[in-house]
N, C-alpha and C. Protein backbone atom coordinates (compact mmCIF):
# COMPACT_ATOMS: atom_id res chain seq x y z
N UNK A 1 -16.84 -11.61 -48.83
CA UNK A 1 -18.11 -12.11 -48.33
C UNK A 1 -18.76 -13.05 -49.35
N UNK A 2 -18.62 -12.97 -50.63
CA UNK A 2 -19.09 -13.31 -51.67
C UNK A 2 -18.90 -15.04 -51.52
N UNK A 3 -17.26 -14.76 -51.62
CA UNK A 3 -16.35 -16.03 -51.46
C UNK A 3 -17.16 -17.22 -50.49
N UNK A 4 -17.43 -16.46 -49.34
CA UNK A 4 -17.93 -17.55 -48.63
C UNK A 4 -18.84 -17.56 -48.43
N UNK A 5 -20.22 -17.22 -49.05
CA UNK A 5 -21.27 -17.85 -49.53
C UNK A 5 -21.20 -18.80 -50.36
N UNK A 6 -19.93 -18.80 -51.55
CA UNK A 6 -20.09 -19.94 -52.48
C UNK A 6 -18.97 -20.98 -52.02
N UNK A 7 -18.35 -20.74 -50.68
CA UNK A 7 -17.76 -22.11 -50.16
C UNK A 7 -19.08 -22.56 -49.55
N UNK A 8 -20.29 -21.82 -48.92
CA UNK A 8 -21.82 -22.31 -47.96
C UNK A 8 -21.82 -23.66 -48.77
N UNK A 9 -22.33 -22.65 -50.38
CA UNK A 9 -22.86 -23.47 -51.27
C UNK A 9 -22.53 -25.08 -52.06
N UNK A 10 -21.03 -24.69 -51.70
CA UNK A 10 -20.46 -26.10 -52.59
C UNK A 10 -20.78 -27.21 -51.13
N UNK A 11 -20.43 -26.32 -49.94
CA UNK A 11 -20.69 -27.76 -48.56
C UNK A 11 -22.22 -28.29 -48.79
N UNK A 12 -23.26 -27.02 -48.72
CA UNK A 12 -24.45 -27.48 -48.58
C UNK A 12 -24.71 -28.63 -49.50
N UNK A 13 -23.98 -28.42 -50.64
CA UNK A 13 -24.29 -29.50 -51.93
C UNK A 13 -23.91 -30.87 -52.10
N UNK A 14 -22.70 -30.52 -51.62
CA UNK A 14 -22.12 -31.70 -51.01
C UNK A 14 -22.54 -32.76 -49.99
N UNK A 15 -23.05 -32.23 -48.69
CA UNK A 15 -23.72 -32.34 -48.01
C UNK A 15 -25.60 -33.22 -48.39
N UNK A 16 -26.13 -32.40 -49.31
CA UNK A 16 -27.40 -32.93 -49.79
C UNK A 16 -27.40 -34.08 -51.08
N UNK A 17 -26.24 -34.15 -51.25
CA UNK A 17 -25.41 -35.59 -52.46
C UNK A 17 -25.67 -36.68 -51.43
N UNK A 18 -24.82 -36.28 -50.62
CA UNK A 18 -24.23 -37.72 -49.51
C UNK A 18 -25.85 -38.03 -48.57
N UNK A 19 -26.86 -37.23 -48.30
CA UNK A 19 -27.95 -37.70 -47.87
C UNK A 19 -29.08 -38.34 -48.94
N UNK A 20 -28.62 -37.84 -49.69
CA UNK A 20 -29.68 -38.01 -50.77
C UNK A 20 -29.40 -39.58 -50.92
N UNK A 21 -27.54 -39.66 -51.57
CA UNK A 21 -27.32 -41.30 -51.48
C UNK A 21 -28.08 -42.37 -50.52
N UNK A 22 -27.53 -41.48 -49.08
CA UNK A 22 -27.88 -42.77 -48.05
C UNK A 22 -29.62 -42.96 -48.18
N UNK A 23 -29.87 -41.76 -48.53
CA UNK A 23 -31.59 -42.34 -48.24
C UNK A 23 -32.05 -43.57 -49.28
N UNK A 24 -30.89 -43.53 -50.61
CA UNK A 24 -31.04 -44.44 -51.71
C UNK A 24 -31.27 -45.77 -51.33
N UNK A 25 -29.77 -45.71 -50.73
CA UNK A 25 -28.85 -46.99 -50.12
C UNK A 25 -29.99 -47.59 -49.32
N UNK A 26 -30.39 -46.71 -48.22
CA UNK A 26 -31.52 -47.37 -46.91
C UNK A 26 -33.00 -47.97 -47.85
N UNK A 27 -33.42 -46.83 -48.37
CA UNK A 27 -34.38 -47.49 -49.25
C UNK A 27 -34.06 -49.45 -50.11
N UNK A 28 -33.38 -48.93 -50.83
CA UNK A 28 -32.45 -49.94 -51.49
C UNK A 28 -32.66 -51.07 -50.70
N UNK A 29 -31.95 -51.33 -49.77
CA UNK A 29 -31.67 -52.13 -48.29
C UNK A 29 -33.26 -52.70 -47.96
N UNK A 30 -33.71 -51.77 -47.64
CA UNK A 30 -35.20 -52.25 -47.05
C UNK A 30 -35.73 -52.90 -48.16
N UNK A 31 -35.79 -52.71 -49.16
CA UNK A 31 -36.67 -53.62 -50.63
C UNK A 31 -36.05 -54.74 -50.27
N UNK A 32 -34.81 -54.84 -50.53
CA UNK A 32 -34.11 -55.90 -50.40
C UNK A 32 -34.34 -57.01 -49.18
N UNK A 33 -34.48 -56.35 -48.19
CA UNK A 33 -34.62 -57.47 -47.03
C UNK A 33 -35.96 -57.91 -46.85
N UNK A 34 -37.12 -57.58 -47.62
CA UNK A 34 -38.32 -57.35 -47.69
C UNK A 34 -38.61 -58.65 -48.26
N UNK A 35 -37.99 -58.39 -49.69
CA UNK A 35 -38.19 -59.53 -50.14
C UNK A 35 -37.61 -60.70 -50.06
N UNK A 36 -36.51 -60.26 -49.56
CA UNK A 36 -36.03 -61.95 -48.52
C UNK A 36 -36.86 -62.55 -47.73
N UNK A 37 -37.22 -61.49 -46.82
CA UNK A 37 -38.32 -62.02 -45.71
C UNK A 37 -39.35 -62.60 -46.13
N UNK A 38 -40.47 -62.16 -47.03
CA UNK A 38 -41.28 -62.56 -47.48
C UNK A 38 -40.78 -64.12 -48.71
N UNK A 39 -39.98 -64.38 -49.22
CA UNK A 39 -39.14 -65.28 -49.81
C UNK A 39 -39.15 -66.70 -48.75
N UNK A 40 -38.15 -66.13 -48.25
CA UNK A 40 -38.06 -67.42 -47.12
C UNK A 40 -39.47 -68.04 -46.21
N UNK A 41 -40.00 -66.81 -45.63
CA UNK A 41 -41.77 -66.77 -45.30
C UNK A 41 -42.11 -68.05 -45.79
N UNK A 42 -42.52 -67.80 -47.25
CA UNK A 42 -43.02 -68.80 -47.90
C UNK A 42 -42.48 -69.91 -48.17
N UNK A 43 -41.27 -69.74 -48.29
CA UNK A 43 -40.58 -71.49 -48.65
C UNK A 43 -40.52 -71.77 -47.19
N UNK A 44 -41.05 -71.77 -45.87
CA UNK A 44 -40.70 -72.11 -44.85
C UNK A 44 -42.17 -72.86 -44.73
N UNK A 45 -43.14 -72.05 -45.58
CA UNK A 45 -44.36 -72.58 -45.11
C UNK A 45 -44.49 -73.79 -47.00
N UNK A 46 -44.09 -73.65 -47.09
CA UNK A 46 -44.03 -74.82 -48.33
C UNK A 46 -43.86 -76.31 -48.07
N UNK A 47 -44.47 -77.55 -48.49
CA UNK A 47 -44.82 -78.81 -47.96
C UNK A 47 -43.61 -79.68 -49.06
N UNK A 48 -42.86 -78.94 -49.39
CA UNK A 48 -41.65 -79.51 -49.97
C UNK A 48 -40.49 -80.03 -49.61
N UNK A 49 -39.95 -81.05 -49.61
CA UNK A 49 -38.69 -81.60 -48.83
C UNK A 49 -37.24 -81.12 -49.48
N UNK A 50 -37.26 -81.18 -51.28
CA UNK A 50 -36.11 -80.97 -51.35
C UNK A 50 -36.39 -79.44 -52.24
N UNK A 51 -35.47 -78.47 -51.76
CA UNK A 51 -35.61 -77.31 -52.06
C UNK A 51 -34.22 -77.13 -53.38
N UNK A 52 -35.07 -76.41 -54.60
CA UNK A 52 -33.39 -76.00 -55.16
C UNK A 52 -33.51 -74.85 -55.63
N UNK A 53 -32.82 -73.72 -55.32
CA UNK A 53 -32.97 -72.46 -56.28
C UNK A 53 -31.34 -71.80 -56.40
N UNK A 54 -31.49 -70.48 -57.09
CA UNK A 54 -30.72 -69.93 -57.68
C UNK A 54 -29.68 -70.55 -58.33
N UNK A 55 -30.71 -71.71 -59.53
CA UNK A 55 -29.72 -72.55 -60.25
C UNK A 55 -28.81 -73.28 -59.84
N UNK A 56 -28.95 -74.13 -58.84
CA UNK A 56 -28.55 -74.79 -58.02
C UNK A 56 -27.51 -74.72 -56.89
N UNK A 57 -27.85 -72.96 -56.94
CA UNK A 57 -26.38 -72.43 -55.49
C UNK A 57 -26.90 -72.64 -54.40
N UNK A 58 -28.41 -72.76 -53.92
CA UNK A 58 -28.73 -73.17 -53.13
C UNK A 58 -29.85 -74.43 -53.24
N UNK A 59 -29.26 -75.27 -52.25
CA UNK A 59 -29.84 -76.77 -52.11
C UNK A 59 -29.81 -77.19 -51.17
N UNK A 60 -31.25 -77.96 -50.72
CA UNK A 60 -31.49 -78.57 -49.10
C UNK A 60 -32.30 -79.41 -49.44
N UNK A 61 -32.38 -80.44 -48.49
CA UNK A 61 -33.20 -81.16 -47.98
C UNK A 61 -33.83 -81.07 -46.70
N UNK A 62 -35.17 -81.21 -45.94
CA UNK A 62 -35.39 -80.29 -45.26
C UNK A 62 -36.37 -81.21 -44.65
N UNK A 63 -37.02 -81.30 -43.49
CA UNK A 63 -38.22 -81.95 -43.14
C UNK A 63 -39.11 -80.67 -43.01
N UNK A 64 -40.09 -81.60 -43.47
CA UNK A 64 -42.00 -80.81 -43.68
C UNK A 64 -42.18 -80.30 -42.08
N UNK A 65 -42.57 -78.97 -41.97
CA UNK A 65 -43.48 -78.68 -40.85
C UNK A 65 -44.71 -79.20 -40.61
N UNK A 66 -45.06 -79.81 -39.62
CA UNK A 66 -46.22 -80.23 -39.01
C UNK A 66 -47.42 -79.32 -39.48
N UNK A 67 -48.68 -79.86 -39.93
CA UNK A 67 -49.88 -79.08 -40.68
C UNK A 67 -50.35 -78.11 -39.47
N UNK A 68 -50.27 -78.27 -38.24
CA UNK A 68 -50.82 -77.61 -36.99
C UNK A 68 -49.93 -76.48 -36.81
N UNK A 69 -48.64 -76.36 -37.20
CA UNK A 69 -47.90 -75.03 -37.35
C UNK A 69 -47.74 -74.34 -38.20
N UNK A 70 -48.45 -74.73 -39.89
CA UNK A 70 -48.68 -73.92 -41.05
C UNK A 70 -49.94 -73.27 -40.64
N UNK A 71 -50.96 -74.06 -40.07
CA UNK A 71 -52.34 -73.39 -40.06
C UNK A 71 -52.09 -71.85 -38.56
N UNK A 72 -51.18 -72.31 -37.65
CA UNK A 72 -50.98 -71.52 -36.81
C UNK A 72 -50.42 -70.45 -37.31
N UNK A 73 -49.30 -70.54 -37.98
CA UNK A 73 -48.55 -69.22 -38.93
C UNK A 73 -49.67 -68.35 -39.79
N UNK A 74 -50.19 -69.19 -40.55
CA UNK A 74 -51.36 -68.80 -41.27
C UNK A 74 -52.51 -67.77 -40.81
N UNK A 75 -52.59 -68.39 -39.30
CA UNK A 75 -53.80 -67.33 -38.76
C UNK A 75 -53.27 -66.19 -37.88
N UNK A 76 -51.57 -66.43 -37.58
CA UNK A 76 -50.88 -65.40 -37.32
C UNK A 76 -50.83 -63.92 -38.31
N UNK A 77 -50.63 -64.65 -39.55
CA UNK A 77 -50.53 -63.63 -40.73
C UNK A 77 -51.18 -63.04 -40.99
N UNK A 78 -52.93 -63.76 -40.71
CA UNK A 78 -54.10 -63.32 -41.13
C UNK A 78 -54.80 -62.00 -39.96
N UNK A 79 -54.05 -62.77 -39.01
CA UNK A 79 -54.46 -61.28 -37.58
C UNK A 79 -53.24 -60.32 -38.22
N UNK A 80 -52.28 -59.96 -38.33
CA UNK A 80 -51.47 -59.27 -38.59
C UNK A 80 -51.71 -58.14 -39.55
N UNK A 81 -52.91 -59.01 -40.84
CA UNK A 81 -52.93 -58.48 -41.86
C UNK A 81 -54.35 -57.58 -41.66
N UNK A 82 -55.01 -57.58 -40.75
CA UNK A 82 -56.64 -56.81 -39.94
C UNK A 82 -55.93 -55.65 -39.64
């Protein structure tokens, strides 16, 4: 009887490893796409034509959004944020 309480124990443990990870991983994940989102957000609303980052792995040239669809995004964000 003993025995297989401490096979319970090694599954349960096992078991609370591998959730514990994924909740890491998901956490992890969500920061991550967070700040992409919010990243791009802003360089989308930026009045800049030629874009260069991550030391030049990424590079564009790009046309300016119209001022009537920054101010629209803008007051989108701003209801969002009430």
């Amino acid at each position: 009887m003993l025995n297989h309480f401490l096979i319970l124990k090694k599954i349960l443990l096992n078991i609370m490893e591998a959730s514990a990870l994924i909740a890491i991983i998901s956490v992890t994940i969500t920061g991550v796409t967070t700040l992409m989102t919010g990243f791009f957000t802003s360089m989308s609303l930026s009045r800049c034509t030629k874009i260069v980052c991550c030391f030049g792995c990424f590079d564009c040239d790009r046309s300016v959004v119209s001022d009537e669809v920054v101010a629209r995004q803008v007051e989108l964000t701003n209801q969002n944020n009430i």
